[in-house]
Protein backbone atom coordinates (compact mmCIF):
# COMPACT_ATOMS: atom_id res chain seq x y z
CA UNK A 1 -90.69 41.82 28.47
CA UNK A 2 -91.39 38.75 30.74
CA UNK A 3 -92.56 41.14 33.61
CA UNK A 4 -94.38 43.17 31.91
CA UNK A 5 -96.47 40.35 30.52
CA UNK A 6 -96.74 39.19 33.97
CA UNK A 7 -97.56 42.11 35.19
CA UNK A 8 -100.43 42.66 32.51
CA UNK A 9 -101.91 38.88 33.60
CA UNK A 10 -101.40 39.18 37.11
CA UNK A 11 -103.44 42.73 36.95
CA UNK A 12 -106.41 40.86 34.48
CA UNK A 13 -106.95 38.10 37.32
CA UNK A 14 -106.64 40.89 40.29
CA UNK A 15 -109.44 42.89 38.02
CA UNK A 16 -111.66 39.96 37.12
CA UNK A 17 -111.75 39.21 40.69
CA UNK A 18 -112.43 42.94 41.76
CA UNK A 19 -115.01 42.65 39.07
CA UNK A 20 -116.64 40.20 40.78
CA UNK A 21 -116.74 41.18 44.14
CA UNK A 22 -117.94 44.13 43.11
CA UNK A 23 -121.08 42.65 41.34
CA UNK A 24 -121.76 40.25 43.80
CA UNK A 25 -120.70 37.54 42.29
CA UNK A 26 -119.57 34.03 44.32
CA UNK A 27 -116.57 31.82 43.99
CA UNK A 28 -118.75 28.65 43.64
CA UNK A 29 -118.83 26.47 40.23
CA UNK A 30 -121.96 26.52 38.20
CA UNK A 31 -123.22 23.78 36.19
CA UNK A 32 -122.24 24.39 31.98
CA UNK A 33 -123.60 22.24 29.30
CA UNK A 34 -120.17 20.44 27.30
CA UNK A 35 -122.21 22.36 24.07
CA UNK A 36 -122.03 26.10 26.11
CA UNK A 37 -118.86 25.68 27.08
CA UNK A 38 -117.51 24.62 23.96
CA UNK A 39 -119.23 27.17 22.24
CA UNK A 40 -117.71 30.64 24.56
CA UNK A 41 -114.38 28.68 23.84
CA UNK A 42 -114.75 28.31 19.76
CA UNK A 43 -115.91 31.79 20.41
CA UNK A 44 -112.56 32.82 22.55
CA UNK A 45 -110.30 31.17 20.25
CA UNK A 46 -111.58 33.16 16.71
CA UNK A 47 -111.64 36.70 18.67
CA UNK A 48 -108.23 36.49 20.61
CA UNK A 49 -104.90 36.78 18.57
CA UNK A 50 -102.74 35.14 21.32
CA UNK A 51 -102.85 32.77 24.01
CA UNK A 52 -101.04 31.54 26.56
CA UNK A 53 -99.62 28.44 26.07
CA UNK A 54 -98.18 26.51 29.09
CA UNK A 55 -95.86 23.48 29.46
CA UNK A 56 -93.92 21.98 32.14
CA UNK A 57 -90.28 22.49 33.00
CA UNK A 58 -87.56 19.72 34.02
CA UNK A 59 -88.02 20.54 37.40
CA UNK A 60 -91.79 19.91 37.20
CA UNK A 61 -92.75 23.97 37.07
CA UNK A 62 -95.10 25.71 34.64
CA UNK A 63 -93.65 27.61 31.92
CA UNK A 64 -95.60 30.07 30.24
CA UNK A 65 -95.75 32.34 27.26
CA UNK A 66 -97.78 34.31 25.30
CA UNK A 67 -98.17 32.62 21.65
CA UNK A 68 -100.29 33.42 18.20
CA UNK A 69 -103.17 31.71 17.70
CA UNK A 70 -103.46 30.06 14.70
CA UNK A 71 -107.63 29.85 15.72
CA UNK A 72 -107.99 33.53 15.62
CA UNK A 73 -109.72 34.85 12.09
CA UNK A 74 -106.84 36.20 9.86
CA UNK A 75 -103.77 34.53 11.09
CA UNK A 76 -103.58 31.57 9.59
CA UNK A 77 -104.62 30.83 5.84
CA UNK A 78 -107.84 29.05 5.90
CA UNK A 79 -108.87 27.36 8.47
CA UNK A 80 -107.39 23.90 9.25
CA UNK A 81 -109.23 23.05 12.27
CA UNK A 82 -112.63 21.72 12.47
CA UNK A 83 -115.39 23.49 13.02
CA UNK A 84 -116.55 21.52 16.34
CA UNK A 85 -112.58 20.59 17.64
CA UNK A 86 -110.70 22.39 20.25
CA UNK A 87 -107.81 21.46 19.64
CA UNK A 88 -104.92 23.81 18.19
CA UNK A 89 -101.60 24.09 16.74
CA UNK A 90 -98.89 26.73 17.15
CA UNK A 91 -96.10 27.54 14.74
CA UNK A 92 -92.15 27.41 16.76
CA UNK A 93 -88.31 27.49 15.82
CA UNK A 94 -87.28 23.49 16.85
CA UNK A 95 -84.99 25.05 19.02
CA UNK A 96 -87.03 26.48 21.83
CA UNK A 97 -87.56 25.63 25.34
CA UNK A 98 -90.82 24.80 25.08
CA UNK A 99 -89.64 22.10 22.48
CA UNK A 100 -87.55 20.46 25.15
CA UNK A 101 -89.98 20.13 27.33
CA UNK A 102 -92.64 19.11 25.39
CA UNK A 103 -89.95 16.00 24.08
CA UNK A 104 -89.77 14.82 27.78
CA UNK A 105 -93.46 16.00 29.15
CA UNK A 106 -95.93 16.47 26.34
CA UNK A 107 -99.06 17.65 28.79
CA UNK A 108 -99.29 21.10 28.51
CA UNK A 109 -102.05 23.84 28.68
CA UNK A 110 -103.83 26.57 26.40
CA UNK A 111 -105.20 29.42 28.25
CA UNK A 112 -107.47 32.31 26.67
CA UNK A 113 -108.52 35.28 27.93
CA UNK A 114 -110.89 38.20 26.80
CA UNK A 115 -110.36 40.66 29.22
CA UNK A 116 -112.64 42.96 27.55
CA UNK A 117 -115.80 40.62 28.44
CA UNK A 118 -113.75 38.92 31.81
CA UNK A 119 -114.20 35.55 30.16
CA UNK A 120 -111.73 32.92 29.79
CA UNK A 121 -110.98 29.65 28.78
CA UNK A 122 -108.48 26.68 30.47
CA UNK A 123 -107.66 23.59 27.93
CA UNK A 124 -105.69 20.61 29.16
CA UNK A 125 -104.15 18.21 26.87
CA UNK A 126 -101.00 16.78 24.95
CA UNK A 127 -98.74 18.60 22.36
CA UNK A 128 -97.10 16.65 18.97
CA UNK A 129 -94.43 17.72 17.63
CA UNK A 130 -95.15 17.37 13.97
CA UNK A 131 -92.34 18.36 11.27
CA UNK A 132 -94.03 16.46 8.64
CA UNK A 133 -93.74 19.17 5.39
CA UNK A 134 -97.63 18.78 4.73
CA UNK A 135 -98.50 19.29 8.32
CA UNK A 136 -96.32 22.89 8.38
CA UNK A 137 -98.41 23.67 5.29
CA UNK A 138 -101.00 23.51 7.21
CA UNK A 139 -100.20 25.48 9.86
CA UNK A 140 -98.13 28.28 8.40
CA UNK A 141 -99.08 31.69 8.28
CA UNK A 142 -97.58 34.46 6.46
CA UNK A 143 -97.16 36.70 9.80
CA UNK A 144 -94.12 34.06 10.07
CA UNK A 145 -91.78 34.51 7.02
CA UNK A 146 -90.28 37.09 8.80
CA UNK A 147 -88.69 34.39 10.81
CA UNK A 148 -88.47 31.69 8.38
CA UNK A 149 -87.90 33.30 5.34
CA UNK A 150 -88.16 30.34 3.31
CA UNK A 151 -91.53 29.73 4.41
CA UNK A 152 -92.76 26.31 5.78
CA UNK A 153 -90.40 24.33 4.26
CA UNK A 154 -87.38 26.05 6.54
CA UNK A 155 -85.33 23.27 8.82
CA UNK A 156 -86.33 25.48 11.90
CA UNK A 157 -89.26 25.69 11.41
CA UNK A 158 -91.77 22.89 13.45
CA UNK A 159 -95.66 22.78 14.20
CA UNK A 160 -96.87 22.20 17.88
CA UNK A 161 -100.47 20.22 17.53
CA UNK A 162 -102.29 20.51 20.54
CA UNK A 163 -104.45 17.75 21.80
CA UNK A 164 -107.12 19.53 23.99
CA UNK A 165 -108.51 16.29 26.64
CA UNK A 166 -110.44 18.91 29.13
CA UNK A 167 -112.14 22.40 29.44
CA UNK A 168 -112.81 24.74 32.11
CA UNK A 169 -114.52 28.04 31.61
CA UNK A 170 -114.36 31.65 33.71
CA UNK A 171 -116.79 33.94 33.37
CA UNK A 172 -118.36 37.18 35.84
CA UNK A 173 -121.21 34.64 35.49
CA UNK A 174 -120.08 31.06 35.39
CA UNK A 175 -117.22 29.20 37.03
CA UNK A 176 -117.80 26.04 35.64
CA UNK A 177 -115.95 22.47 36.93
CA UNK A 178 -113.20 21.52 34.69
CA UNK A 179 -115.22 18.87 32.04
CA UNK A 180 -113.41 15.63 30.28
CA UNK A 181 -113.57 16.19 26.38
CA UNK A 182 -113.78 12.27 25.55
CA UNK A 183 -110.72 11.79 24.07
């Protein structure tokens, strides 16, 4: 499973970059308004049903996987994020890896990826744990009580709020600089 997903990524980058080429398009970052670039990411985060979520390992490596996202329209129930925030959450057992990690190094990345439209988006920031019962509330979504059968208020069950601090977006049209979020 963890090749293939590899494989699927590493063949999205080789084609976006073919893609490019091909159109003429040059490796040099173009200036985006904070407001445009906010705006394909808002846009990236209702349309895609997973992203890739990245943290950092003891011995200082990236670690990532392929998670829901809690953004995209009909995963979670409602909509608990504001309208104008880029920040996240994701829904995990307390047991996992990326837990772990995220105790000891809480910076961690959110990438996402239309590969229909070759435009992405790259989030830094921080991760909370948060196992407050209202929180997981919050965040749960029904797609998970096959897991955690009794629902958000299962022991196991533990919300991941993501902090996003800076953006960067990739587009066949725009490469723009990574740009500080203000927080």
């Amino acid at each position: 499973m963890k090749k293939s997903v590899a494989m699927v990524l590493f063949v999205v980058f080789v084609s976006l970059g073919v893609h490019q080429l091909a159109n003429g398009a040059e490796d040099k970052e173009q200036e985006m308004s904070l407001p445009q670039m906010k705006e394909i990411a808002l846009g990236l985060f209702q349309s895609q049903p997973f992203v890739i979520l990245s943290t950092v390992d003891e011995n200082g490596y990236p670690q990532a996987r392929a998670m829901a996202n809690l953004r995209h329209t009909g995963i979670a129930e409602g909509n608990p994020f504001p309208a104008d925030s880029l920040d996240t959450a994701f829904g995990t057992s307390a047991w996992r890896t990326k837990v772990i990690q995220l105790k000891k190094n809480p910076k961690a990345s959110v990438y996402i990826l239309d590969a229909k439209t070759y435009q992405a988006a790259l989030l830094l920031g921080t991760i909370e744990i948060v196992n407050d019962p209202d929180v997981k509330k919050t965040y749960w979504s029904k797609s998970f009580s096959a897991i955690y059968p009794q629902g958000p208020t299962s022991p196991n069950y533990t919300v991941l709020r993501f902090k996003a601090e800076a953006l960067k977006i990739f587009a066949v049209d725009h490469n723009a600089p990574f740009v500080s979020l203000g927080k």
